[in-house]
Each structure stands twice: as structure tokens, then as C-alpha cells.
N, C-alpha and C. Protein backbone atom coordinates (compact mmCIF):
# COMPACT_ATOMS: atom_id res chain seq x y z
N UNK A 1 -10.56 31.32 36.65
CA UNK A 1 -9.36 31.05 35.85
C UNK A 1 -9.20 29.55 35.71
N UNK A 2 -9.26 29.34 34.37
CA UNK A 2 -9.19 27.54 34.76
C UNK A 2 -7.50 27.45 35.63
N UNK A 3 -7.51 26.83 35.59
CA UNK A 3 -5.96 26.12 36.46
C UNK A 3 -5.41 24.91 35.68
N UNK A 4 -5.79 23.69 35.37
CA UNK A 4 -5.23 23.29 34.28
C UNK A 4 -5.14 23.65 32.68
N UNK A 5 -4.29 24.58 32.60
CA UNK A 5 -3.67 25.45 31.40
C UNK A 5 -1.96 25.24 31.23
N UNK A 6 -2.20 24.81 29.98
CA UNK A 6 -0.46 24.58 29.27
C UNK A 6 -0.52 23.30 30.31
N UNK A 7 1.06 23.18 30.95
CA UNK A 7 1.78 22.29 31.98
C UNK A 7 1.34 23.00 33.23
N UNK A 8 0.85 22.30 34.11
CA UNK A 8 0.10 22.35 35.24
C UNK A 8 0.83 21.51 36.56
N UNK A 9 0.87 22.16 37.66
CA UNK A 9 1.11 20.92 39.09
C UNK A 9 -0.28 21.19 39.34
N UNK A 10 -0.96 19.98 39.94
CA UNK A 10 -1.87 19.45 40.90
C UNK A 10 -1.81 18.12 42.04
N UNK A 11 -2.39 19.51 42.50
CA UNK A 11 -3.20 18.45 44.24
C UNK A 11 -3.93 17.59 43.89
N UNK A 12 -4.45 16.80 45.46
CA UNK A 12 -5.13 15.51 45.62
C UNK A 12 -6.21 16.78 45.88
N UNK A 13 -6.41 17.53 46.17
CA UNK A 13 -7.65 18.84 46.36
C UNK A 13 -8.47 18.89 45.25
N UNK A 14 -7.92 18.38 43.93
CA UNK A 14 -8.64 18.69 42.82
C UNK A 14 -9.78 17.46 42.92
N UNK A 15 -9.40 16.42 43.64
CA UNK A 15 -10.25 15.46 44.14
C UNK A 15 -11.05 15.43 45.46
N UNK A 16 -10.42 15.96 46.52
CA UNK A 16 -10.47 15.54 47.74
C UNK A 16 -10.49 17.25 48.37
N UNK A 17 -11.92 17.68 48.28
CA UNK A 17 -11.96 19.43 48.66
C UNK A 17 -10.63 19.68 49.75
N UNK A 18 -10.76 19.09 51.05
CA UNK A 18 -9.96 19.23 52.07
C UNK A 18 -8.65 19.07 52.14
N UNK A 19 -8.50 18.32 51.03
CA UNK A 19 -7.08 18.51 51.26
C UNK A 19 -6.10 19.83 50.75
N UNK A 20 -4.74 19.43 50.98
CA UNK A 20 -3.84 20.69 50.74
C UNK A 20 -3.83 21.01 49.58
N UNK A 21 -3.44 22.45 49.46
CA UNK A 21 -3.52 22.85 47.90
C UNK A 21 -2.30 22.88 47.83
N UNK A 22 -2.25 23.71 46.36
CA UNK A 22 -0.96 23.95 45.77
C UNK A 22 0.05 24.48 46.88
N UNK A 23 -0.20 25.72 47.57
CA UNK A 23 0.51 26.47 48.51
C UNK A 23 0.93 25.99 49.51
N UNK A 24 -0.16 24.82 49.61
CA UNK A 24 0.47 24.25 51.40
C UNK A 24 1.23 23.26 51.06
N UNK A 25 1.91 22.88 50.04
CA UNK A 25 3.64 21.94 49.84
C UNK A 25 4.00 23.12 49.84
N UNK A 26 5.59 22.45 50.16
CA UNK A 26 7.02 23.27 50.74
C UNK A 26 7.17 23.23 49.18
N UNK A 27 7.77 24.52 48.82
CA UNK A 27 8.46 24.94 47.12
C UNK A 27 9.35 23.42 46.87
N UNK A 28 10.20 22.89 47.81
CA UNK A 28 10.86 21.42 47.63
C UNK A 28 10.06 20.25 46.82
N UNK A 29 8.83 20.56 46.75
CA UNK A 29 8.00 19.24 46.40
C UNK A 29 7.98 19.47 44.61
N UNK A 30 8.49 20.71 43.97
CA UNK A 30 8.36 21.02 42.84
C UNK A 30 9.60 21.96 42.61
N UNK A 31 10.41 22.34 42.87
CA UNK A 31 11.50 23.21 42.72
C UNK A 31 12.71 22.28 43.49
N UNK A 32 13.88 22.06 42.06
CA UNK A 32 14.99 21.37 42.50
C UNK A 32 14.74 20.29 43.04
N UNK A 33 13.68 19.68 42.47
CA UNK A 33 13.71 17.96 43.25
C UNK A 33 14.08 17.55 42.56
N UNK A 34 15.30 16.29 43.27
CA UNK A 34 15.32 15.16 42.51
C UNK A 34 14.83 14.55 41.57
N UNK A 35 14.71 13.98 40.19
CA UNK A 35 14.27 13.80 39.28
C UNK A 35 14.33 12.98 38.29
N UNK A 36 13.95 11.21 38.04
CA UNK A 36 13.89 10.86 37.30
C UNK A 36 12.94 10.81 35.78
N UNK A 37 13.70 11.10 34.65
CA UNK A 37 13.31 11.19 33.84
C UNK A 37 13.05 9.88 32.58
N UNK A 38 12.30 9.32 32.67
CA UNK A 38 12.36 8.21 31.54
C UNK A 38 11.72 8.32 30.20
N UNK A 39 11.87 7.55 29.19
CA UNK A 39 11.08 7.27 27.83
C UNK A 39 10.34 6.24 27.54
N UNK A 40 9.68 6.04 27.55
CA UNK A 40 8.51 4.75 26.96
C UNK A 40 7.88 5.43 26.03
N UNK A 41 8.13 4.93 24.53
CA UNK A 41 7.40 5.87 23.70
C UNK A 41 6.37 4.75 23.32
N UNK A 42 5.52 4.67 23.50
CA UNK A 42 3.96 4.39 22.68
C UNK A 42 3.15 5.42 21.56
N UNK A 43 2.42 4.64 21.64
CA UNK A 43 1.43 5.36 20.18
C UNK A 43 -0.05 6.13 20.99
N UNK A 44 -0.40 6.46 19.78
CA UNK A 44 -1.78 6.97 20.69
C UNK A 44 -3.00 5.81 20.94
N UNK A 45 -3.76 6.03 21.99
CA UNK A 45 -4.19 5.17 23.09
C UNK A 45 -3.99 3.72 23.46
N UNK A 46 -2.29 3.67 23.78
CA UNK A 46 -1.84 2.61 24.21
C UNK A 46 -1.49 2.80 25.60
N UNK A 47 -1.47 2.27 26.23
CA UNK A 47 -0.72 2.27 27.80
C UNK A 47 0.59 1.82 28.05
N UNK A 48 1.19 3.36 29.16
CA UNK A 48 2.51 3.05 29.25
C UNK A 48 2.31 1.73 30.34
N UNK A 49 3.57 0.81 30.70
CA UNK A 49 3.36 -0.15 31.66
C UNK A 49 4.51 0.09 32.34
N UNK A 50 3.79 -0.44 33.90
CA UNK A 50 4.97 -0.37 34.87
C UNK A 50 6.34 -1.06 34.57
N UNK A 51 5.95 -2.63 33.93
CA UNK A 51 7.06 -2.97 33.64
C UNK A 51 8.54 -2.11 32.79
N UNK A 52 7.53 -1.71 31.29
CA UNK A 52 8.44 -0.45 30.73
C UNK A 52 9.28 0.49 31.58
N UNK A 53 8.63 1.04 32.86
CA UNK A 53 9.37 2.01 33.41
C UNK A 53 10.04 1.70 34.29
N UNK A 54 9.89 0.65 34.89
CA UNK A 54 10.77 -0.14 35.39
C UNK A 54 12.08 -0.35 34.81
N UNK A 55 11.93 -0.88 33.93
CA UNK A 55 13.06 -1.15 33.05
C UNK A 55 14.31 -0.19 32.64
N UNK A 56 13.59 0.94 32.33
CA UNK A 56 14.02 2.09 32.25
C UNK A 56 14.76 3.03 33.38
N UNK A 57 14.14 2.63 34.62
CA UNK A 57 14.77 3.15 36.03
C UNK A 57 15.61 2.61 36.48
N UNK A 58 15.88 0.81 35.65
CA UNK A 58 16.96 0.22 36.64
C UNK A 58 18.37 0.45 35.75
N UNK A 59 18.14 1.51 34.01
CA UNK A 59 19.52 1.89 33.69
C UNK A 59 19.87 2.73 34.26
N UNK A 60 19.19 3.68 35.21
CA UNK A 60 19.60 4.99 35.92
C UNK A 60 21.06 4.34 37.46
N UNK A 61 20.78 3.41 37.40
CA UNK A 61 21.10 2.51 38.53
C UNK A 61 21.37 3.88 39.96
N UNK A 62 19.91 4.09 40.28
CA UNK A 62 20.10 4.58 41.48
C UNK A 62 19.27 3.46 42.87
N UNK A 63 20.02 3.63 43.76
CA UNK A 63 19.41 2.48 44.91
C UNK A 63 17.95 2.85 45.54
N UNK A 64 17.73 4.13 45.26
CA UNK A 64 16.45 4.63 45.69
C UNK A 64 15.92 5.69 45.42
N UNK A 65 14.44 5.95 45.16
CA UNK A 65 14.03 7.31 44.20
C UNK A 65 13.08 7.61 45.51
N UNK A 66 13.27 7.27 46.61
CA UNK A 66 12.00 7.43 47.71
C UNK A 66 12.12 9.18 47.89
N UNK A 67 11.56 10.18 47.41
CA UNK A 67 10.95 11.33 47.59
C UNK A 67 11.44 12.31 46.44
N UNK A 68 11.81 11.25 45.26
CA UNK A 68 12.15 12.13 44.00
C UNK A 68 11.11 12.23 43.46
N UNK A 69 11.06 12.88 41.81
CA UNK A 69 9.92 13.01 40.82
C UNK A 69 9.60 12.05 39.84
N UNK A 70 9.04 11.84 39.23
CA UNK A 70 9.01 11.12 37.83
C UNK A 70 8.35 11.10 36.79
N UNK A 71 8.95 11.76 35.94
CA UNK A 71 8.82 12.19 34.68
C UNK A 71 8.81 11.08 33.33
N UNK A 72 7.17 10.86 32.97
CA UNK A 72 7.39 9.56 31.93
C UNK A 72 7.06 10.78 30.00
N UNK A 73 8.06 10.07 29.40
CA UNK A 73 7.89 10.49 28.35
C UNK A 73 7.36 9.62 27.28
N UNK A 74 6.33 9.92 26.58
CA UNK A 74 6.21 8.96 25.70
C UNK A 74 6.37 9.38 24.28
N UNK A 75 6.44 10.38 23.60
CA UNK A 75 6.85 11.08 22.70
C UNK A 75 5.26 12.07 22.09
N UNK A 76 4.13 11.98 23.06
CA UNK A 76 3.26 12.22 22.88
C UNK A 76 2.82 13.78 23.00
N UNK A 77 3.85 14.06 23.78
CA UNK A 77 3.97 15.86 23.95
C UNK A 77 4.43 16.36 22.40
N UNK A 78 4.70 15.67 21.71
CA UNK A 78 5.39 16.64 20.55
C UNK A 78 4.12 17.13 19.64
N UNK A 79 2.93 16.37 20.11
CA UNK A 79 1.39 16.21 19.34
C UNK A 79 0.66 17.69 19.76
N UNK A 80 1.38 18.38 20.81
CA UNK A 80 0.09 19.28 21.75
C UNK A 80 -0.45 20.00 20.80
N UNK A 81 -0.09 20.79 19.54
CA UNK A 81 -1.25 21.45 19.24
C UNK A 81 -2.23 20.60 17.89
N UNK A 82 -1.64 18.98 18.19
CA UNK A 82 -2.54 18.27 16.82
C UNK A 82 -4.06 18.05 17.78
N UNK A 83 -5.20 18.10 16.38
CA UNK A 83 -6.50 17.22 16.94
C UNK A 83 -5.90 15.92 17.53
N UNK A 84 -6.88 15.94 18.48
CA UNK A 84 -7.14 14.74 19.34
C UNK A 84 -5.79 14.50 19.91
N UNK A 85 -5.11 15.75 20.25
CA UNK A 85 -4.21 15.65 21.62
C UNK A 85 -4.33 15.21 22.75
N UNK A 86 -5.84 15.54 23.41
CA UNK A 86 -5.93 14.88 24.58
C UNK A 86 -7.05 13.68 24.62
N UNK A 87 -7.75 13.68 23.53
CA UNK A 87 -8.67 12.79 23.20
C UNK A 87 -7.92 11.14 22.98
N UNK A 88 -6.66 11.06 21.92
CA UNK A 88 -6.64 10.23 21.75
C UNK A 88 -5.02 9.90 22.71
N UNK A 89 -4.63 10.25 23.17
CA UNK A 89 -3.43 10.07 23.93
C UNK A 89 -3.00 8.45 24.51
N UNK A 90 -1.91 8.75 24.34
CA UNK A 90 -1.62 7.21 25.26
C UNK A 90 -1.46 7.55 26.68
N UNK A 91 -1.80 6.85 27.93
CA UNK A 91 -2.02 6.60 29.12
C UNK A 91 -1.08 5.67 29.97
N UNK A 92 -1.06 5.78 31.19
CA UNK A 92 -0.11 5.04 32.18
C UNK A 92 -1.61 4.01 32.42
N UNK A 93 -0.83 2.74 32.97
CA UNK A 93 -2.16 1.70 33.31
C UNK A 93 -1.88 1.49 34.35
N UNK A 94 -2.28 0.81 35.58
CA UNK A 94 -2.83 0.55 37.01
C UNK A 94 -1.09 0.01 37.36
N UNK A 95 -0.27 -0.79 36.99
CA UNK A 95 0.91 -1.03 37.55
C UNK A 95 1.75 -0.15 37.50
N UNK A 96 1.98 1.44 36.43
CA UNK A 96 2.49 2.95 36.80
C UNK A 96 2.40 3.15 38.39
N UNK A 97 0.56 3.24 38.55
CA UNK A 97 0.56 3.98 40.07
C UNK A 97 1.47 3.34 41.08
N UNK A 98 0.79 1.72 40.69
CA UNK A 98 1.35 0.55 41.56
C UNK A 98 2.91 1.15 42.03
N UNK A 99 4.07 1.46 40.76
CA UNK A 99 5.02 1.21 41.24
C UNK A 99 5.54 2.63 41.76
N UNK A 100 4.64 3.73 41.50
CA UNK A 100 5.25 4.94 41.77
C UNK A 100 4.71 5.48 43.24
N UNK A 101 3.51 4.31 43.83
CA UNK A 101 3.75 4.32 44.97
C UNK A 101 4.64 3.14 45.73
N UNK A 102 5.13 2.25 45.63
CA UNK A 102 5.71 1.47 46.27
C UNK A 102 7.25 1.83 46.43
N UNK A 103 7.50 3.00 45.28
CA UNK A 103 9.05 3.35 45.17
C UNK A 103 8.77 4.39 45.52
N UNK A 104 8.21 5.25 46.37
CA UNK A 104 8.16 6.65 46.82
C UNK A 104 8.13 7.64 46.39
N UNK A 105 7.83 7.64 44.93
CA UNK A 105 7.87 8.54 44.41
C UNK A 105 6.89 9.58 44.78
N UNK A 106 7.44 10.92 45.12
CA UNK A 106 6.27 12.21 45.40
C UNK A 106 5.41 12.75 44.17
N UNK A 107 6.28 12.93 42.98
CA UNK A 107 5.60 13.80 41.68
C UNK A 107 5.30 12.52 40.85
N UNK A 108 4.51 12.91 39.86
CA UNK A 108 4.24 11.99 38.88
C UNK A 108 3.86 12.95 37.55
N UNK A 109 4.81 12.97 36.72
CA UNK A 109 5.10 13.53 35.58
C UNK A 109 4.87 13.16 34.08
N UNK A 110 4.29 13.79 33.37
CA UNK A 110 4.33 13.01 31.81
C UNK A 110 3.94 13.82 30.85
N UNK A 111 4.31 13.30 29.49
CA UNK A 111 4.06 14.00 28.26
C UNK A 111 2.50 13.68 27.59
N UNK A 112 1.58 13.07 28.36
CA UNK A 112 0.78 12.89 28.22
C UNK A 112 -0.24 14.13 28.97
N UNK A 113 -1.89 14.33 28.06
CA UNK A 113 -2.54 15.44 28.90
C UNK A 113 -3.25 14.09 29.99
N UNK A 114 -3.82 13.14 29.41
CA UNK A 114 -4.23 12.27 30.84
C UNK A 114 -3.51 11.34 31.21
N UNK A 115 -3.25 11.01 32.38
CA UNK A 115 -2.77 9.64 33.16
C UNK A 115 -3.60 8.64 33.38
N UNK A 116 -4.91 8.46 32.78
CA UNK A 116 -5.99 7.61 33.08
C UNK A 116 -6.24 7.38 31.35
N UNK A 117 -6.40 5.76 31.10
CA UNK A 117 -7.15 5.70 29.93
C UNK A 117 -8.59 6.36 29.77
N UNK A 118 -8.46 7.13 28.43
CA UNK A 118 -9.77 7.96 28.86
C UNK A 118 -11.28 7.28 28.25
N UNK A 119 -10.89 6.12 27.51
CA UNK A 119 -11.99 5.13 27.12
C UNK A 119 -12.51 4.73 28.40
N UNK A 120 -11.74 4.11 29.43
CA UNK A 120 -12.29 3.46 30.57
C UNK A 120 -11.44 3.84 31.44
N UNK A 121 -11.61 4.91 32.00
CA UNK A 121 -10.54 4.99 33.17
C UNK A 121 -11.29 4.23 34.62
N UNK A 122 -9.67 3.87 35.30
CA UNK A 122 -10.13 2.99 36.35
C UNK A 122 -9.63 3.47 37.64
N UNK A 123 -9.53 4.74 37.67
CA UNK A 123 -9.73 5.80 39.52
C UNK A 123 -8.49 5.59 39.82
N UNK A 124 -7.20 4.81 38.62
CA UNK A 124 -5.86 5.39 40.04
C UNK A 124 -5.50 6.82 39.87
N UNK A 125 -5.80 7.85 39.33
CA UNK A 125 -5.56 8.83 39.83
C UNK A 125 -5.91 9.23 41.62
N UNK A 126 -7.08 8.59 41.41
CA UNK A 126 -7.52 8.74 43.30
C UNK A 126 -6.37 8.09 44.07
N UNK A 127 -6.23 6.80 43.34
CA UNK A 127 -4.99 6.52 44.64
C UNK A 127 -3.70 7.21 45.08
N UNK A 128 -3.33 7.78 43.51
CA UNK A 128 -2.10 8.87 43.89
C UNK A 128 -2.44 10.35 44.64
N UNK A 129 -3.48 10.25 44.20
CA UNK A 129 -4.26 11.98 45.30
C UNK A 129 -4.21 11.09 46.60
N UNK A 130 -4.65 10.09 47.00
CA UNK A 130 -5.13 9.56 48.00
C UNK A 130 -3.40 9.45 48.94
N UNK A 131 -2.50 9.48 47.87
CA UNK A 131 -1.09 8.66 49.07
C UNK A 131 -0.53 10.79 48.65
N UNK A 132 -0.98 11.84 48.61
CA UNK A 132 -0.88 12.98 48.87
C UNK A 132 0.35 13.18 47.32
N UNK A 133 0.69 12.60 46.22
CA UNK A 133 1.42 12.56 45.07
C UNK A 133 0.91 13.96 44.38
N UNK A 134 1.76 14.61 44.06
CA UNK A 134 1.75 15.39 42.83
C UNK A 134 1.45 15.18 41.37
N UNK A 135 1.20 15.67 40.74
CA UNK A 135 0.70 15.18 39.54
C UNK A 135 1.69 16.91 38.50
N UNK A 136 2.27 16.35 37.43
CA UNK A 136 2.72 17.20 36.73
C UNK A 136 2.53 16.93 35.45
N UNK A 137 1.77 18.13 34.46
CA UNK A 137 1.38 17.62 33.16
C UNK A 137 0.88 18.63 32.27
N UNK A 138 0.42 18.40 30.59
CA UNK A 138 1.06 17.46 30.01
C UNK A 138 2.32 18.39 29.82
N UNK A 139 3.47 17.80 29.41
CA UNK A 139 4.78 18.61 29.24
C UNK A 139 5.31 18.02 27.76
N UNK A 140 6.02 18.79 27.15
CA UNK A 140 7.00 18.92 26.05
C UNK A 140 8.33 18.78 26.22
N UNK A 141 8.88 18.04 24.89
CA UNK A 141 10.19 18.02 25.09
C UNK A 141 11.01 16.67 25.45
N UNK A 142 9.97 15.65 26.27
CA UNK A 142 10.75 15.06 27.19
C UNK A 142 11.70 14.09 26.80
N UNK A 143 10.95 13.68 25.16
CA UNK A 143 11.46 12.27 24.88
C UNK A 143 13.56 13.22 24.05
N UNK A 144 12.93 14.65 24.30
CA UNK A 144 14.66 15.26 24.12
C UNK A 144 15.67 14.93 25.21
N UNK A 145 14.94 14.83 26.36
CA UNK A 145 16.30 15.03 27.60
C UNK A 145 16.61 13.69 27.93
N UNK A 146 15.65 12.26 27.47
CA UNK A 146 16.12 10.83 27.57
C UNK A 146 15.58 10.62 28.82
N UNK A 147 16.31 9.47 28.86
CA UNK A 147 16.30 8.72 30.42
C UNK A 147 17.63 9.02 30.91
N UNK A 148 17.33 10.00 31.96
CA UNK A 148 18.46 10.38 33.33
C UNK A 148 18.22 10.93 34.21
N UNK A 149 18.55 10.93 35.32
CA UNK A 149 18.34 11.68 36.44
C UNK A 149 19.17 13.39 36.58
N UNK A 150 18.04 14.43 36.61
CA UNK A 150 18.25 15.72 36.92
C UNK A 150 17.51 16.52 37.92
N UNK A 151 16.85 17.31 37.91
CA UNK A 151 16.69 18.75 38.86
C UNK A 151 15.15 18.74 38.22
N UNK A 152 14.44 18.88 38.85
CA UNK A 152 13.25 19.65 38.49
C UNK A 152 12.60 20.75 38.74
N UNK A 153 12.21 21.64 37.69
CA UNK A 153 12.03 23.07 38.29
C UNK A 153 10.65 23.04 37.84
N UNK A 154 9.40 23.15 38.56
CA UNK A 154 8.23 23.74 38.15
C UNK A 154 7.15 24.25 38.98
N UNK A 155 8.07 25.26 39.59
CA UNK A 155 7.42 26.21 40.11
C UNK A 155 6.31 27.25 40.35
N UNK A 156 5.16 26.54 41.21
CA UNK A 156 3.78 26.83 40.80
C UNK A 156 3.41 28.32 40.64
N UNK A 157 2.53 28.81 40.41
CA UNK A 157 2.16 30.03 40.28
C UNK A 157 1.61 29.98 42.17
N UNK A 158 1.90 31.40 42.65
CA UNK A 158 1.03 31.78 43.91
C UNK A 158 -0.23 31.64 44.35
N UNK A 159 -1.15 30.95 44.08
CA UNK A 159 -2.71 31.46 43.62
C UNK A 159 -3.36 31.22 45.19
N UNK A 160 -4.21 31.43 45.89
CA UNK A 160 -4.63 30.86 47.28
C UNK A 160 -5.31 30.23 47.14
N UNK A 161 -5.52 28.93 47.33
CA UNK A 161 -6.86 27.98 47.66
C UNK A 161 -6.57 27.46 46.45
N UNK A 162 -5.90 27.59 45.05
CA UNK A 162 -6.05 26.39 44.70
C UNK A 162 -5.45 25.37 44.40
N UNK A 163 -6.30 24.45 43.76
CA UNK A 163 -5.83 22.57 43.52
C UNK A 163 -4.94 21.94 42.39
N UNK A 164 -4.96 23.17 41.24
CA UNK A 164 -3.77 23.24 40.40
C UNK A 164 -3.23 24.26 40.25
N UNK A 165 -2.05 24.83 39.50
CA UNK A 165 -2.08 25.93 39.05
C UNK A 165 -1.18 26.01 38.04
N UNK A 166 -0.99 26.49 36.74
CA UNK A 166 0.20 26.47 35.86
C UNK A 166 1.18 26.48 36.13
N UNK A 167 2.34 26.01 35.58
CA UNK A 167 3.62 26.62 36.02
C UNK A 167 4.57 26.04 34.31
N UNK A 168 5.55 26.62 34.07
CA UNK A 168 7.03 26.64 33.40
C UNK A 168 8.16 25.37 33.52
N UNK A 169 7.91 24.37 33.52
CA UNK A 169 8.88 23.11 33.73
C UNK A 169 10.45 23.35 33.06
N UNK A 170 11.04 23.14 33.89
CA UNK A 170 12.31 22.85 33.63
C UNK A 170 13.24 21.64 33.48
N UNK A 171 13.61 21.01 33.48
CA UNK A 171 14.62 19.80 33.63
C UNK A 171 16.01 20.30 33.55
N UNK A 172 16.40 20.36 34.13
CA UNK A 172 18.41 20.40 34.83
C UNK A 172 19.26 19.50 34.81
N UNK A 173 19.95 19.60 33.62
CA UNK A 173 20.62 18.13 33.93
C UNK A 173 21.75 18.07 34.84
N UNK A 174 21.97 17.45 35.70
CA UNK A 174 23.20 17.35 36.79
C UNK A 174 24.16 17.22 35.67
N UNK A 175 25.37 17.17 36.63
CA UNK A 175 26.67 17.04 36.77
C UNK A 175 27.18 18.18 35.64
């Protein structure tokens, strides 16, 4: 069964055989987490930049996102069933990972199908498998719900042993 189909969560397993799969996170790591949602809209194969999302996280004005999600939108999900959806996509570049590990972030979310430029990608996906990060993708919709903080629902499918598996995304908006 492939496993990355539609919107997908994945493990650092899809890299790293030994590590945990889908099953061995607590339902918390993808159901009702905390959740920042931002917009950086680019074009196709441009890179989102940390600075952009930065920018974007400090209108949320929360003091700390250490074990929330993050969800980048670039308006690129609205493309999924055009040619060269995943071929020509725009991408997060090396200061994304940078800051979505230094701010704790657990998930790493986007309307994009890759997180790596796919002309030259340069292995930070390994580093986010490597610091045990979630990966959630590609998703629809996002550049609808804006930049705010809500709920995230994407609740993996059961499967045993493996390193992704589909799931149904939600976004919840608080209050």
C-alpha cells in the first residue's frame, strides 16, 4: 500500500529503519495539538524562508510554540490536481528547518507535496527525522484558514510498522 497518499503524517522511519513509526507517537503528537498556522505564499519553485515565517509567527504573538505544530501555507495546495504539482512546487529552504528546530516545534506542516527543493535538495529533511519531527503533507485549503493559532486534527490511520500513513487533516479554530 503506498503510504504517502493524499495528506500523509510521517516518521523519521521513512529514513531511519529503526526508528519509531507512526504507532509508537502518543495520538497527542497529531490529534488536538496545538497549532500554528501561517501563509507565505510564493510561486512555483521558489523557497519559503525562515525569515517569512518568522515574521508571520511573531503576529500570532504567542511567547512559545515549544511542542506545537506548524503548518506553512503557500497557496500551492490549491494546484493538487494541476501538472507539475509536485514537480514544480515551491519548497521550505535550510533556515525553515533551522527555525522549526530551535523553536520546538514537533510537526512540520505544508501545502506543499515536497519540503526539499527538488532541483537540489540539501538533506534537511534528515535533520528534522533526525531531532524525531513529524512531517505533515501536502494539504489543502490552508492559505483559507490564514495565519492563527488552532487545534490540529490528523489522525493517522492504524497500520503496524509503518513510517507514514494517510490521514484527514483538520484545523480547529479556537476560541
Amino acid at each position: 500500500m503506498p503510504l504517502q497518499t493524499g495528506s500523509y503524517v510521517e516518521t523519521s522511519a521513512h529514513a531511519f529503519f529503526r526508528d519509531p513509526r507512526v504507532m509508537d507517537y502518543p495520538l497527542e503528537r497529531t490529534t488536538l495539538l496545538e497549532t500554528a498556522c501561517v501563509v507565505v505564499p510564493v510561486s512555483a519553485g521558489q523557497a519559503v524562508t525562515g525569515d517569512a515565517v518568522q515574521e508571520q509567527l511573531a503576529s500570532l504573538s504567542m511567547t512559545s510554540f515549544e511542542g506545537s505544530g506548524l503548518i506553512i501555507g503557500t497557496g500551492w495546495g490549491e494546484n493538487w490536481d494541476a501538472p507539475g504539482f509536485t514537480d514544480d512546487c515551491p519548497y521550505f529552504d535550510d533556515s525553515v528547518i533551522d527555525l522549526v528546530l530551535q523553536m520546538g516545534f514537533s510537526l512540520l506542516g505544508g501545502d506543499t507535496p515536497r519540503f526539499e527543493n527538488p532541483q537540489k535538495p540539501s538533506g534537511h529533511l534528515g535533520r528534522l527525522f533526525a531531532a524525531k519531527k513529524l512531517i505533515l503533507g501536502p494539504l489543502k485549503n490552508v492559505v483559507q484558514v490564514g495565519t492563527q493559532m488552532g487545534l490540529l486534527i490528523a489522525s493517522p490511520l492504524n497500520i503496524p510498522a509503518a513510517s507514514a500513513t494517510p490521514c484527514r487533516p483538520v484545523f480547529v479554530v479556537e476560541g
